[in-house]
N, C-alpha and C. Protein backbone atom coordinates (compact mmCIF):
# COMPACT_ATOMS: atom_id res chain seq x y z
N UNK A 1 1.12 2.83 -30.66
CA UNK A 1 0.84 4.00 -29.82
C UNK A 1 -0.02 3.59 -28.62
N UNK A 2 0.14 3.97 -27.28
CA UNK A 2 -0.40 3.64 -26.18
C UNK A 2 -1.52 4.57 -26.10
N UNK A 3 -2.79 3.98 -25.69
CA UNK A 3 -4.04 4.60 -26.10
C UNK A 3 -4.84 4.63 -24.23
N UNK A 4 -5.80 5.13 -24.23
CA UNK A 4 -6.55 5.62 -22.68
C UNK A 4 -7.60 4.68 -22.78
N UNK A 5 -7.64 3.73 -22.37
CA UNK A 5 -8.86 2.63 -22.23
C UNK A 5 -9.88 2.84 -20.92
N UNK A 6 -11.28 2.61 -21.48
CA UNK A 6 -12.11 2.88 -20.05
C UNK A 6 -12.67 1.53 -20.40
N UNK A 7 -12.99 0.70 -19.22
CA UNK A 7 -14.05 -0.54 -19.50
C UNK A 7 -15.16 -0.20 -17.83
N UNK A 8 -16.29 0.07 -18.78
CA UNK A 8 -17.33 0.09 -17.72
C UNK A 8 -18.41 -0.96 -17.74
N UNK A 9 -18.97 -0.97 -16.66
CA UNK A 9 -20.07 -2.25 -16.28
C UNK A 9 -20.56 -2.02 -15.32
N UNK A 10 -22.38 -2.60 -15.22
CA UNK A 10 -22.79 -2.70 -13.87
C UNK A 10 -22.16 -3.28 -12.54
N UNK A 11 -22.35 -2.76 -11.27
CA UNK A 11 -21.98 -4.07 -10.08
C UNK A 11 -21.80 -5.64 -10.70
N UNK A 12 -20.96 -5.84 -10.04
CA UNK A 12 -21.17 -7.29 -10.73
C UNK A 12 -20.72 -7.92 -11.95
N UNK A 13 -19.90 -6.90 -12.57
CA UNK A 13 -19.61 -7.51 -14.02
C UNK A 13 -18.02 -7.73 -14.18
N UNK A 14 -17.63 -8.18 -12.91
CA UNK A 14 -16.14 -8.37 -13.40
C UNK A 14 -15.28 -7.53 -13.74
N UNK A 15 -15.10 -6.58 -12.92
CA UNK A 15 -14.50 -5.35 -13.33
C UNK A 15 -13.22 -5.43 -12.44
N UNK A 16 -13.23 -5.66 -11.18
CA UNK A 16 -12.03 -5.93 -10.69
C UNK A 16 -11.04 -7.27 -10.81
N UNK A 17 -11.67 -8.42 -11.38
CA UNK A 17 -11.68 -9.30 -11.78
C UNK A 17 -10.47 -9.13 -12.82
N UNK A 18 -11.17 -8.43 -13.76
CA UNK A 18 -10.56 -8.33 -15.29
C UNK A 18 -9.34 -7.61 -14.67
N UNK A 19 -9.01 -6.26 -13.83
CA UNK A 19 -8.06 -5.77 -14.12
C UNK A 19 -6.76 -6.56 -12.77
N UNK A 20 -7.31 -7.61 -12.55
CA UNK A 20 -6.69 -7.89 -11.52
C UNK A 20 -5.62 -9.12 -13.16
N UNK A 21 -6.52 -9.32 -13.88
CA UNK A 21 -6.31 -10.74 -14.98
C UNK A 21 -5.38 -9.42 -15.88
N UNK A 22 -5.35 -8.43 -15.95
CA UNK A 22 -4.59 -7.60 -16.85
C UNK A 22 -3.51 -7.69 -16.43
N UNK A 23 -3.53 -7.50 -15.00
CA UNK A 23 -2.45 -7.10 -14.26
C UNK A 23 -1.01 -8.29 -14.41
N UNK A 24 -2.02 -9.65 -13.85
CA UNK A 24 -0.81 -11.08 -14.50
C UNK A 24 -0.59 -11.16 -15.59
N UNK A 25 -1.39 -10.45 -16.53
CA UNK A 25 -1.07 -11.17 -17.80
C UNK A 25 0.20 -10.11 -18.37
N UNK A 26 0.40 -8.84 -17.64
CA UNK A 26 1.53 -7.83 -18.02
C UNK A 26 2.61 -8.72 -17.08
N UNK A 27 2.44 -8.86 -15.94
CA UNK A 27 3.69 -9.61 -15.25
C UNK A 27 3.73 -10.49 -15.80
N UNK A 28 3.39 -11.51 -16.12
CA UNK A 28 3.65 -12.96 -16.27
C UNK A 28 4.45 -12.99 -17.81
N UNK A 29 4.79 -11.39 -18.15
CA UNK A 29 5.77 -11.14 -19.57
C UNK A 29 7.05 -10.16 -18.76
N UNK A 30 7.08 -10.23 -17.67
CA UNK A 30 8.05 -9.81 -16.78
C UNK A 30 7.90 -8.09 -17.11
N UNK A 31 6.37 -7.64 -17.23
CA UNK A 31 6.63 -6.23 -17.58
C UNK A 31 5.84 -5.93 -16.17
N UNK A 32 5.91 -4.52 -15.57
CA UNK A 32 5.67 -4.55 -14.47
C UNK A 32 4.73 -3.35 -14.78
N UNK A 33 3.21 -3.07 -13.88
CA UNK A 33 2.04 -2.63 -13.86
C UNK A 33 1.86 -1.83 -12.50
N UNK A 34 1.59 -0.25 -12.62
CA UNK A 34 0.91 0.79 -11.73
C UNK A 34 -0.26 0.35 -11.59
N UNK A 35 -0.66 -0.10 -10.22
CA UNK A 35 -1.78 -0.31 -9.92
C UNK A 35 -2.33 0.93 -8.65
N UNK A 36 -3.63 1.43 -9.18
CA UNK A 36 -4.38 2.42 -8.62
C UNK A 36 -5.38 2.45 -8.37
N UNK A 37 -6.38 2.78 -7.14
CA UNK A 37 -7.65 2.41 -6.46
C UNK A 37 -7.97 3.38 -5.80
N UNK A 38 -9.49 3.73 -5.84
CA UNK A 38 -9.99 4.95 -5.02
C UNK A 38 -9.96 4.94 -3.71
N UNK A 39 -9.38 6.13 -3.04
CA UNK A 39 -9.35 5.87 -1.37
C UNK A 39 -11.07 5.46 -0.44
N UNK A 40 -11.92 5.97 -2.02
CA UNK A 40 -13.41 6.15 -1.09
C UNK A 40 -13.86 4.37 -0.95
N UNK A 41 -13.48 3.52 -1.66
CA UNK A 41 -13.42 2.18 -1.89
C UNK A 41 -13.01 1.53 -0.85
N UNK A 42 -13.63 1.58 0.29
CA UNK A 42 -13.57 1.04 1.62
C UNK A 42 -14.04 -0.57 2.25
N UNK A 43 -14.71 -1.22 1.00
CA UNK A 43 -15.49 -2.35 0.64
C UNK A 43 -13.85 -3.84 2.06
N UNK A 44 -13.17 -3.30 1.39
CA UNK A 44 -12.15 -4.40 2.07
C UNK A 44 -11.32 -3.53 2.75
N UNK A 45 -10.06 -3.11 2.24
CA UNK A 45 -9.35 -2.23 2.78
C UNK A 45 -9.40 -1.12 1.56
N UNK A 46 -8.77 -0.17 3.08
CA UNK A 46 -8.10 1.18 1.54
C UNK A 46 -6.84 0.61 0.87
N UNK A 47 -7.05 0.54 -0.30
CA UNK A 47 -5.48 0.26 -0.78
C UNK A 47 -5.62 -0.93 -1.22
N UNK A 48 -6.75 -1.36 -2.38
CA UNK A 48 -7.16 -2.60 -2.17
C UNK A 48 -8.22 -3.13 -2.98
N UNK A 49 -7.71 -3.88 -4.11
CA UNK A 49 -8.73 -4.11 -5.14
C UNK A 49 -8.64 -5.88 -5.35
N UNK A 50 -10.34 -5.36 -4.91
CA UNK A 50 -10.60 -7.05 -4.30
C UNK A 50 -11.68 -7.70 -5.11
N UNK A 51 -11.69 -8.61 -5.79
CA UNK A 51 -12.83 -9.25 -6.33
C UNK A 51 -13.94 -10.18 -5.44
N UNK A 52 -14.63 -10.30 -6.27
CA UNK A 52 -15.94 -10.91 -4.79
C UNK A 52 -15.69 -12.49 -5.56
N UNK A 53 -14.85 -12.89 -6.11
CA UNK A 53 -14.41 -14.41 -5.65
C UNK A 53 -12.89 -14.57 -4.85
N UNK A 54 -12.69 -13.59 -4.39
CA UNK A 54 -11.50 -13.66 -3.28
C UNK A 54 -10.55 -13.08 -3.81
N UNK A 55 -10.03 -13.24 -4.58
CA UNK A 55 -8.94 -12.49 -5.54
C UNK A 55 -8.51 -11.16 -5.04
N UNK A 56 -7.31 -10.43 -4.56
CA UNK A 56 -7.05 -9.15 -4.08
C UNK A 56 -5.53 -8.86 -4.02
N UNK A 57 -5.31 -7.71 -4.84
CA UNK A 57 -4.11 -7.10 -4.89
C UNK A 57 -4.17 -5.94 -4.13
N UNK A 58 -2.86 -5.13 -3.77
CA UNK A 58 -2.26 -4.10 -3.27
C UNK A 58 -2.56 -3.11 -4.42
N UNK A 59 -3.22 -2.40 -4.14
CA UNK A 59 -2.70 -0.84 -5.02
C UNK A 59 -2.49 0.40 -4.43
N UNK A 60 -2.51 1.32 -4.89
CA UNK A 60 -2.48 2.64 -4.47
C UNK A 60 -3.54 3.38 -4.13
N UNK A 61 -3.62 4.22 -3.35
CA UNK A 61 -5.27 4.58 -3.14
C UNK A 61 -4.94 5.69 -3.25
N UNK A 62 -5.92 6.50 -4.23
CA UNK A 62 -5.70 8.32 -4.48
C UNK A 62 -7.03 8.66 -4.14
N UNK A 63 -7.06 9.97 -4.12
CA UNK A 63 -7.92 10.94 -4.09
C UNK A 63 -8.30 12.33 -4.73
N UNK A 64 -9.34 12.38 -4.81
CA UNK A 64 -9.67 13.56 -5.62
C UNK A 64 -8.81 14.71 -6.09
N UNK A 65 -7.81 14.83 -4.82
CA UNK A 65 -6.93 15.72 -4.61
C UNK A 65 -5.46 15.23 -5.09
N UNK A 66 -5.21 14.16 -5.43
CA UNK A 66 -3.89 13.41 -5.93
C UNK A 66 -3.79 13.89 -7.81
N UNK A 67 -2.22 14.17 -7.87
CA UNK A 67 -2.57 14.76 -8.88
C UNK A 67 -1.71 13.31 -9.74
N UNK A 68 -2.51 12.82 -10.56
CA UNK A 68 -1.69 11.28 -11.09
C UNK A 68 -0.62 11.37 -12.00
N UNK A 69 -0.50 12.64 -12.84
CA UNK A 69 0.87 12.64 -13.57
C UNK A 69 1.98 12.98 -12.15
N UNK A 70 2.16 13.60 -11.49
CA UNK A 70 2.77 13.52 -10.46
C UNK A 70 3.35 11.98 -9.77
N UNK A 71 2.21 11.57 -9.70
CA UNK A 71 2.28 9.85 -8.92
C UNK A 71 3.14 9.16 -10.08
N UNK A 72 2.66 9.52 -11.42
CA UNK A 72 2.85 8.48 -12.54
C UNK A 72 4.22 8.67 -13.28
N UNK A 73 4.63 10.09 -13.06
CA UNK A 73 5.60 10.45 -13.65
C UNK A 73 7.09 9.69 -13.75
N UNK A 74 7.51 9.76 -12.36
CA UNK A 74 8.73 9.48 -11.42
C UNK A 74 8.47 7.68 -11.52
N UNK A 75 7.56 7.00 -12.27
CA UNK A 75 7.94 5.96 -11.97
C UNK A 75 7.52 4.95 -13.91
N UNK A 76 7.61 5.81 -14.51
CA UNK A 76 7.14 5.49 -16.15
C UNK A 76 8.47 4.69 -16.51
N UNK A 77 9.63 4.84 -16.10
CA UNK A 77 10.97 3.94 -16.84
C UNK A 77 10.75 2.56 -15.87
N UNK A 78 9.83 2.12 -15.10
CA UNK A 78 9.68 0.65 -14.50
C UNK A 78 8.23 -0.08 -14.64
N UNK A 79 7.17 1.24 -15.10
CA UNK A 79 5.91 0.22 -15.69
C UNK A 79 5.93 0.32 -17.16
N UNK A 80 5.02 -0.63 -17.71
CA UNK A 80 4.26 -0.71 -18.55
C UNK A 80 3.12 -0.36 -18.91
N UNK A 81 2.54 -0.20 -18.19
CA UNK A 81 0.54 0.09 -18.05
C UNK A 81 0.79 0.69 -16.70
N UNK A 82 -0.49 1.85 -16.82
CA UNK A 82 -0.89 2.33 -14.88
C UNK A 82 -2.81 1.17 -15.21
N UNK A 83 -2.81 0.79 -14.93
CA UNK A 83 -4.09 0.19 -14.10
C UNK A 83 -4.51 0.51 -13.26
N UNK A 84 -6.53 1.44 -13.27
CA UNK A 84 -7.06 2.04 -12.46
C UNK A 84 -8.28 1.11 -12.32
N UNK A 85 -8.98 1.16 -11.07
CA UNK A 85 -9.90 0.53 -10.88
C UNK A 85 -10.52 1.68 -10.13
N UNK A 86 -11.97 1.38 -10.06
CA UNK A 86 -13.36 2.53 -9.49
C UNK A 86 -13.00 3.76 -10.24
N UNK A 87 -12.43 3.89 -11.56
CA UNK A 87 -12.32 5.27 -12.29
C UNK A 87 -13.75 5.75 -12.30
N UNK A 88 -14.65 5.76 -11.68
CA UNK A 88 -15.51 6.73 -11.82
C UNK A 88 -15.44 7.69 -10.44
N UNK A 89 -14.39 7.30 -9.97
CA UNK A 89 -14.14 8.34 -8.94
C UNK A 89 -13.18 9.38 -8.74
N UNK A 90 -12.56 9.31 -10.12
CA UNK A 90 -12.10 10.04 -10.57
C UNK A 90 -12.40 11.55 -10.84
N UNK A 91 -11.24 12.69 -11.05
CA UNK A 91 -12.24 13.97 -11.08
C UNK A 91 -11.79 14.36 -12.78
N UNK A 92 -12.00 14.76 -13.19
CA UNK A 92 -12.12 15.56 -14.70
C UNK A 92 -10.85 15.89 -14.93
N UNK A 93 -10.17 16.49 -14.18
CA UNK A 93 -8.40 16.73 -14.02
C UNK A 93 -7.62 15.74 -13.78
N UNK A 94 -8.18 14.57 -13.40
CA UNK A 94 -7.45 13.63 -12.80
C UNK A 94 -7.68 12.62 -14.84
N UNK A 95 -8.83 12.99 -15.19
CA UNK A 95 -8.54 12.18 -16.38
C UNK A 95 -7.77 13.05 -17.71
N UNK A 96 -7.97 14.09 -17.49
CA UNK A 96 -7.15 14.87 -18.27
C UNK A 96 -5.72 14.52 -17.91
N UNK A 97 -5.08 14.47 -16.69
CA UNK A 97 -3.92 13.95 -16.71
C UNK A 97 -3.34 12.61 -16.99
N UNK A 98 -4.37 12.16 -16.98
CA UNK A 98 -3.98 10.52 -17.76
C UNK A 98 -3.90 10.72 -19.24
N UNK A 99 -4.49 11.53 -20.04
CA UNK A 99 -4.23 11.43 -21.24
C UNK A 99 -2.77 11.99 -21.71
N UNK A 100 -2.46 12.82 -20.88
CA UNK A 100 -0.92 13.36 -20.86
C UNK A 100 -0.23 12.24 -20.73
N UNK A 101 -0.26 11.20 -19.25
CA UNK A 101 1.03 10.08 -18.96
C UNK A 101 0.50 9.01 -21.04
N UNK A 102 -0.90 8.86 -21.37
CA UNK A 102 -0.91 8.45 -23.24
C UNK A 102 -0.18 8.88 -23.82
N UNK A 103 -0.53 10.51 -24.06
CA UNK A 103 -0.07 10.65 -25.12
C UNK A 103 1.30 11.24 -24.97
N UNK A 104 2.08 11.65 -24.20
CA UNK A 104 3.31 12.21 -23.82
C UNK A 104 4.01 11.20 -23.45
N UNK A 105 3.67 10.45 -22.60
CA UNK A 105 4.80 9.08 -22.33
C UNK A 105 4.74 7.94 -23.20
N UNK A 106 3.21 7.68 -23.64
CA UNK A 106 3.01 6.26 -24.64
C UNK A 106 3.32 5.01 -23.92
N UNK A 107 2.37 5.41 -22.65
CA UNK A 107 2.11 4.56 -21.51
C UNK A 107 0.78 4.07 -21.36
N UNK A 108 0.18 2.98 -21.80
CA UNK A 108 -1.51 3.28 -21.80
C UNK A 108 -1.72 3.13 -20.58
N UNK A 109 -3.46 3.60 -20.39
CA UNK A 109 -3.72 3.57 -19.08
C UNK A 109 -5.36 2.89 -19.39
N UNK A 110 -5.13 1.69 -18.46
CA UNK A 110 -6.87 1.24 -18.99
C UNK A 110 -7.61 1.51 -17.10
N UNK A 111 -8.61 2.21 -17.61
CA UNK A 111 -9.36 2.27 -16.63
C UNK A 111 -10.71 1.65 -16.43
N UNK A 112 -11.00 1.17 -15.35
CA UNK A 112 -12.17 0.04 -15.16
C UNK A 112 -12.95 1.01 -14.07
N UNK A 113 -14.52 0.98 -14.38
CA UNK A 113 -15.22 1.14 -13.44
C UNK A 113 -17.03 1.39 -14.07
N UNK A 114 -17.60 1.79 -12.95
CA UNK A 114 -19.26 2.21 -12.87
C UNK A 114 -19.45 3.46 -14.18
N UNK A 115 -20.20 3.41 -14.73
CA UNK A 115 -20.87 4.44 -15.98
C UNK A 115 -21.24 5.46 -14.91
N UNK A 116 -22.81 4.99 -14.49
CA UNK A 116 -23.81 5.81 -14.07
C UNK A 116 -24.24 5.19 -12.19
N UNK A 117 -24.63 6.46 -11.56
CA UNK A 117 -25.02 5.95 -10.22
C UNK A 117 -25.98 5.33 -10.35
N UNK A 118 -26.09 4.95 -8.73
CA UNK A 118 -27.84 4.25 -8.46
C UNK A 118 -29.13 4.88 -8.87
N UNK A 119 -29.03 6.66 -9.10
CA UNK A 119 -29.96 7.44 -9.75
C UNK A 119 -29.70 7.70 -11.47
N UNK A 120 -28.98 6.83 -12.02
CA UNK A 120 -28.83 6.98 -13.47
C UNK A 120 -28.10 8.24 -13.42
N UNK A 121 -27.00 9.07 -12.67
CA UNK A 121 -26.70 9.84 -13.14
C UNK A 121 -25.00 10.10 -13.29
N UNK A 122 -24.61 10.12 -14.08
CA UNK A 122 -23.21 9.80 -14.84
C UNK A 122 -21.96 10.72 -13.95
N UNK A 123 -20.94 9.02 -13.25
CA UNK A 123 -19.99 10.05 -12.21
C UNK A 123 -19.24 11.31 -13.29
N UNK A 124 -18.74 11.61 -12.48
CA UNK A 124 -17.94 13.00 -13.11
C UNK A 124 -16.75 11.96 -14.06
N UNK A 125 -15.96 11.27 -13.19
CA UNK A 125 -15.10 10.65 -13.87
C UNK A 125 -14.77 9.96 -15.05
N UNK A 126 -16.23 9.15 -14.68
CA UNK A 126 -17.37 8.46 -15.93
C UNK A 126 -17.35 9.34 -17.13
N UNK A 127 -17.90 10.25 -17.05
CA UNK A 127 -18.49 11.40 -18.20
C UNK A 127 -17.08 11.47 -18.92
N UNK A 128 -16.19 12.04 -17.95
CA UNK A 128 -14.69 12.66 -18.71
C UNK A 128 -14.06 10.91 -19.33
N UNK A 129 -14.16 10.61 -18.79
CA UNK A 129 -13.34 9.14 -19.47
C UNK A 129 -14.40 8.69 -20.99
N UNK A 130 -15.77 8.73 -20.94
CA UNK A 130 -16.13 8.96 -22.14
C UNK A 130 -16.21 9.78 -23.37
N UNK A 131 -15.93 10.63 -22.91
CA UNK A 131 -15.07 11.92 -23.53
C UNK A 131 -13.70 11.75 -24.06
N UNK A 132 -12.73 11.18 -23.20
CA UNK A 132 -11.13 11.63 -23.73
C UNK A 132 -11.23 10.20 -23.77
N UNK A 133 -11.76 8.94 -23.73
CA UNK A 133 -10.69 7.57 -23.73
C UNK A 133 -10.90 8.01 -25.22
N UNK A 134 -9.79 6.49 -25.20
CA UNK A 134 -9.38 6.00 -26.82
C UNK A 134 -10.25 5.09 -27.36
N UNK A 135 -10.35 3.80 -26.23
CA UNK A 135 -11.53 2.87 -26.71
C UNK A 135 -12.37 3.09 -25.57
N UNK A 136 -13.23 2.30 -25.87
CA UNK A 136 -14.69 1.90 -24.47
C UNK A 136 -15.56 1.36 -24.96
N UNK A 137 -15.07 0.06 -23.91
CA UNK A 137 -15.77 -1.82 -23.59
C UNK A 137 -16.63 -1.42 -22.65
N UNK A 138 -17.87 -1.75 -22.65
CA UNK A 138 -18.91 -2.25 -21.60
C UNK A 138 -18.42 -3.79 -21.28
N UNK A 139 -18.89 -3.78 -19.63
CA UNK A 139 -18.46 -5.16 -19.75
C UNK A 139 -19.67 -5.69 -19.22
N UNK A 140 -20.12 -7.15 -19.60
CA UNK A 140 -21.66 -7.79 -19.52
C UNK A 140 -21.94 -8.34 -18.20
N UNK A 141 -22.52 -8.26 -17.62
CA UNK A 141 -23.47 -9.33 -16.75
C UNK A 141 -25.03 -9.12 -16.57
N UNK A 142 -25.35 -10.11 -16.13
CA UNK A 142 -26.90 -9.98 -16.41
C UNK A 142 -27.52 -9.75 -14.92
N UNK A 143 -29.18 -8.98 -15.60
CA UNK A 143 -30.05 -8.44 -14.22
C UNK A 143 -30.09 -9.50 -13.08
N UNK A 144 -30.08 -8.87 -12.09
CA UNK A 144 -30.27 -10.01 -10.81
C UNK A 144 -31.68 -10.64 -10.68
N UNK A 145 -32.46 -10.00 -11.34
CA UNK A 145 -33.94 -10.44 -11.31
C UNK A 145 -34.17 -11.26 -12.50
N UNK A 146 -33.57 -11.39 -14.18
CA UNK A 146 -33.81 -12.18 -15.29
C UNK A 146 -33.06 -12.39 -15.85
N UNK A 147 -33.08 -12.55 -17.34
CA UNK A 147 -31.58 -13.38 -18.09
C UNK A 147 -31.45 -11.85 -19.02
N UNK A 148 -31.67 -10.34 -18.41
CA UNK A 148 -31.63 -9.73 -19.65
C UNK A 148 -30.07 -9.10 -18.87
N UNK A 149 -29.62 -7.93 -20.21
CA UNK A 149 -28.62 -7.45 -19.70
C UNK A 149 -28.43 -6.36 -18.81
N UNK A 150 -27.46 -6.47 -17.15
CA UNK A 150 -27.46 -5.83 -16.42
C UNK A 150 -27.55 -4.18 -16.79
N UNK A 151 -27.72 -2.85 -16.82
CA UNK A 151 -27.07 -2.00 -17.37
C UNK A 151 -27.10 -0.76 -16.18
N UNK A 152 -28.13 -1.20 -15.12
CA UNK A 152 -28.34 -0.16 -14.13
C UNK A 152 -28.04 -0.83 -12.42
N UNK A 153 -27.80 0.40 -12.00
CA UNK A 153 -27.66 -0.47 -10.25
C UNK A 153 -28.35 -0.12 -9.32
N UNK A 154 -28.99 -1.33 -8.71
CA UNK A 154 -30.28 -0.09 -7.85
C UNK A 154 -29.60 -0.73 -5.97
N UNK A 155 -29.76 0.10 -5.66
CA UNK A 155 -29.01 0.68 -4.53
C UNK A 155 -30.63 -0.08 -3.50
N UNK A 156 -29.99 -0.79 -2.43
CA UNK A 156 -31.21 -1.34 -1.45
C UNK A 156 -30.84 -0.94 -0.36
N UNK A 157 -31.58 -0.42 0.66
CA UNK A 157 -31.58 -0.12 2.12
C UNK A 157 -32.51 -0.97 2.87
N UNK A 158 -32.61 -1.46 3.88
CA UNK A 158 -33.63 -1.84 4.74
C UNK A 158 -34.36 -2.89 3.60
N UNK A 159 -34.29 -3.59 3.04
CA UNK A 159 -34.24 -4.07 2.11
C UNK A 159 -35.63 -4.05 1.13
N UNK A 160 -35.52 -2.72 0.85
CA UNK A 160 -36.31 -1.92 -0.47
C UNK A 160 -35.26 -0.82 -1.36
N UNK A 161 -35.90 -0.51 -2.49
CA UNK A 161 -34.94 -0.01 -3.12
C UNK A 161 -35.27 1.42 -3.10
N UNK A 162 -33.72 2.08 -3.37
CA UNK A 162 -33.14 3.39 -3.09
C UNK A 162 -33.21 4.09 -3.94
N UNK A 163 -33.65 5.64 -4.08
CA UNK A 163 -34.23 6.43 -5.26
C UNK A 163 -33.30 7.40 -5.64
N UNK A 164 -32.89 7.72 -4.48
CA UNK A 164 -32.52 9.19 -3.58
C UNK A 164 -31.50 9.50 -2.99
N UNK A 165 -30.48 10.22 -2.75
CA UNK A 165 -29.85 10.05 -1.75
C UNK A 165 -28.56 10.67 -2.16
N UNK A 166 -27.13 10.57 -1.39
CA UNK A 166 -25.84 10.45 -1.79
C UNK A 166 -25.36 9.46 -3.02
N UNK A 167 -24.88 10.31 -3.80
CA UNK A 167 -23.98 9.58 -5.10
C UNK A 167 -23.08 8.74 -4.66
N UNK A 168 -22.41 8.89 -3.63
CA UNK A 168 -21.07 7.92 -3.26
C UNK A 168 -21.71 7.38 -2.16
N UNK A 169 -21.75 6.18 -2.05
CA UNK A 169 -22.40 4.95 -0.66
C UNK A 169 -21.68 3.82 -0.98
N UNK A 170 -20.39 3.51 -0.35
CA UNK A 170 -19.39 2.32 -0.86
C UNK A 170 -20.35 1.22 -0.49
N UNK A 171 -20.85 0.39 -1.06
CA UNK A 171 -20.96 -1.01 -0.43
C UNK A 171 -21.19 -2.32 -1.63
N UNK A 172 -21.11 -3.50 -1.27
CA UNK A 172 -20.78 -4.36 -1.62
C UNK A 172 -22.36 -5.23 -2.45
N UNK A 173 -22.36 -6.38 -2.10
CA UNK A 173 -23.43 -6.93 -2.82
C UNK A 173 -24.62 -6.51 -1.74
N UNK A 174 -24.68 -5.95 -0.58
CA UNK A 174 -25.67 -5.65 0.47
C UNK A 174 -26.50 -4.75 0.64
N UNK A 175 -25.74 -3.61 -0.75
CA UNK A 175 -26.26 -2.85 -0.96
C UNK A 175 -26.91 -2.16 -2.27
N UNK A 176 -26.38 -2.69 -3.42
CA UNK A 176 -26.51 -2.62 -4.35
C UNK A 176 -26.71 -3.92 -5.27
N UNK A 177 -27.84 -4.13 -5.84
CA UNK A 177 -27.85 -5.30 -7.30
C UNK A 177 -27.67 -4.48 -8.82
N UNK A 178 -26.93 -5.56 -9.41
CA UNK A 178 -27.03 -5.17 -11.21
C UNK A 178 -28.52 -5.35 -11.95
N UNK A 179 -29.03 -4.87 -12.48
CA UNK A 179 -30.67 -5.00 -12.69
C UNK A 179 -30.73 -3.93 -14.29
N UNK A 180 -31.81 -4.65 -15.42
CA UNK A 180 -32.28 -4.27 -16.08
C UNK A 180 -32.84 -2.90 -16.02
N UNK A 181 -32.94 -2.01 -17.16
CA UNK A 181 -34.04 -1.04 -16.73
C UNK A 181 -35.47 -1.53 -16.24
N UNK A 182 -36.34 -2.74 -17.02
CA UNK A 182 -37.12 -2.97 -16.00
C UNK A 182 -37.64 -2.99 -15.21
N UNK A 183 -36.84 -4.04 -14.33
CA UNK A 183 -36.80 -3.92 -12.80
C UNK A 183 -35.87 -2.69 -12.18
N UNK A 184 -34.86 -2.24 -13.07
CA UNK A 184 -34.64 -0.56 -11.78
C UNK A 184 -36.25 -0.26 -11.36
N UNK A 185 -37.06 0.14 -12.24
CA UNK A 185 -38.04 0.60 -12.26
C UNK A 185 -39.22 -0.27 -11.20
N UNK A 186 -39.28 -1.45 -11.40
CA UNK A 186 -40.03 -2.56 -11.01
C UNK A 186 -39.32 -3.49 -10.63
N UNK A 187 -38.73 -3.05 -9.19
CA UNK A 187 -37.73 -4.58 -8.46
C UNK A 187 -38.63 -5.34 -7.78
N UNK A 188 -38.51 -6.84 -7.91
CA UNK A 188 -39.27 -7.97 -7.47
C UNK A 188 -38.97 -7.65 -6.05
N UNK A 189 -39.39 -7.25 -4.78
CA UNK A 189 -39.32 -7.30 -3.02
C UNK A 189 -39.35 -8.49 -2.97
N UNK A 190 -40.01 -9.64 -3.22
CA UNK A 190 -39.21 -10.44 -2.63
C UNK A 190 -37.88 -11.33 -3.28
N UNK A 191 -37.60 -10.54 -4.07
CA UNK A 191 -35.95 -11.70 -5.04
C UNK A 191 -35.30 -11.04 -3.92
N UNK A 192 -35.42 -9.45 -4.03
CA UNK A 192 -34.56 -8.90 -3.02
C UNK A 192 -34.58 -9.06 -1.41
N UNK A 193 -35.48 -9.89 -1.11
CA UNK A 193 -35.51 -10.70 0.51
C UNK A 193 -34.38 -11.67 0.04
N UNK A 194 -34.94 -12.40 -0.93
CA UNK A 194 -33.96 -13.71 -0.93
C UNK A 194 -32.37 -13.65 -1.82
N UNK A 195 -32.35 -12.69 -2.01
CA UNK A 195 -31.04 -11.89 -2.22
C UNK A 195 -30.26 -11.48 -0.62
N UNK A 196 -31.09 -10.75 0.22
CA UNK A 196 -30.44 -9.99 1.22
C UNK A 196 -29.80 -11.64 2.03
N UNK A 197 -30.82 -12.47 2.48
CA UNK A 197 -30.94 -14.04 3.15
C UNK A 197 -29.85 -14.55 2.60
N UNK A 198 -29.53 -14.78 1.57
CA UNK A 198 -28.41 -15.60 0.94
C UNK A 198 -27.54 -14.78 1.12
N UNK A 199 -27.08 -13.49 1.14
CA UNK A 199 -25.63 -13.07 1.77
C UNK A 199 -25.32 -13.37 3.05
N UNK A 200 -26.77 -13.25 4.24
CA UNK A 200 -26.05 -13.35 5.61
C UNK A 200 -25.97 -14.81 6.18
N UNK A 201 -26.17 -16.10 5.06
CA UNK A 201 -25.46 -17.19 5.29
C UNK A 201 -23.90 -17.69 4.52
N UNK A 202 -23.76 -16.27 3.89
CA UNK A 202 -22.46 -16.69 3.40
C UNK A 202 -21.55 -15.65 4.35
């Protein structure tokens, strides 16, 4: 039986990575994979799920307003899996309809993305996918400041950290580190100098 998979993780933990490695490992059995990406995911292109060791496929870019059994319907007799990436941008209807293309087609759908914002507070998408999935993997990486495990993301501006603000702020490693509760609480200013320094020589 095809089941609703969510795998969440801090920034940084291989999340596009993994579903980019799902994705070959369904082709490379000649079965063919719906790939889907949030339009707000502006990091490279729209339409576009890119790992930060170069790695980048084509997908589909929806929106809040896209209704995915619709998208998913008309094309279930040529995939195998729909593969979502940034599912926390997802809306509550949009995961309710994935459990329909589960349990009505017996199409799984694994979705990859963020738990909780930069203020610890749980996307909408997030919440509902912990709610209706079938399974749910955390996936590991560790704080940018020690060897403990990543579990929060603290959002940097001007390069101090961010309390406040808008829930959705697309950005890349420039703007956000993976970090312990700890340091959410108590970020080292200067790791995060020599964090900001080492991106603008790469």
């Amino acid at each position: 039986m095809a089941q609703l998979f969510f795998r969440y993780g801090a920034m940084a933990s291989g999340k596009s990575i993994e579903i980019l490695k799902v994705a070959h490992n369904y082709e490379s059995q000649g079965r063919k994979v719906l790939l889907l990406t949030s339009a707000f995911d502006n990091r490279t292109e729209i339409g576009a799920i890119a790992s930060r060791i170069g790695l980048q496929r084509t997908a589909r870019a929806i929106s809040p307003d896209d209704d995915l059994a619709a998208i998913i319907r008309p094309v279930t007799d040529d995939i195998s899996a729909v593969l979502i990436d940034e599912a926390q941008f997802l809306t509550k209807a949009q995961v309710l309809e994935l459990t329909q293309i589960v349990d009505d087609l017996n199409i799984p759908v694994l979705a990859f993305g963020l738990k909780q914002d930069a203020f610890n507070q749980l996307f909408v998408g997030s919440e509902a996918l912990l709610i209706y999935a079938d399974k749910i993997e955390e996936m590991k990486t560790l704080c940018s400041f020690c060897t403990r495990k990543a579990t929060m993301n603290l959002r940097i501006a001007d390069g101090q950290p961010v309390y406040s603000g808008a829930q959705i702020q697309i950005g890349g490693d420039e703007a956000y580190m993976p970090v312990c509760r700890r340091h959410y609480q108590h970020p080292d200013l200067a790791m995060i100098e020599q964090h900001l320094q080492s991106l603008e020589k790469e």
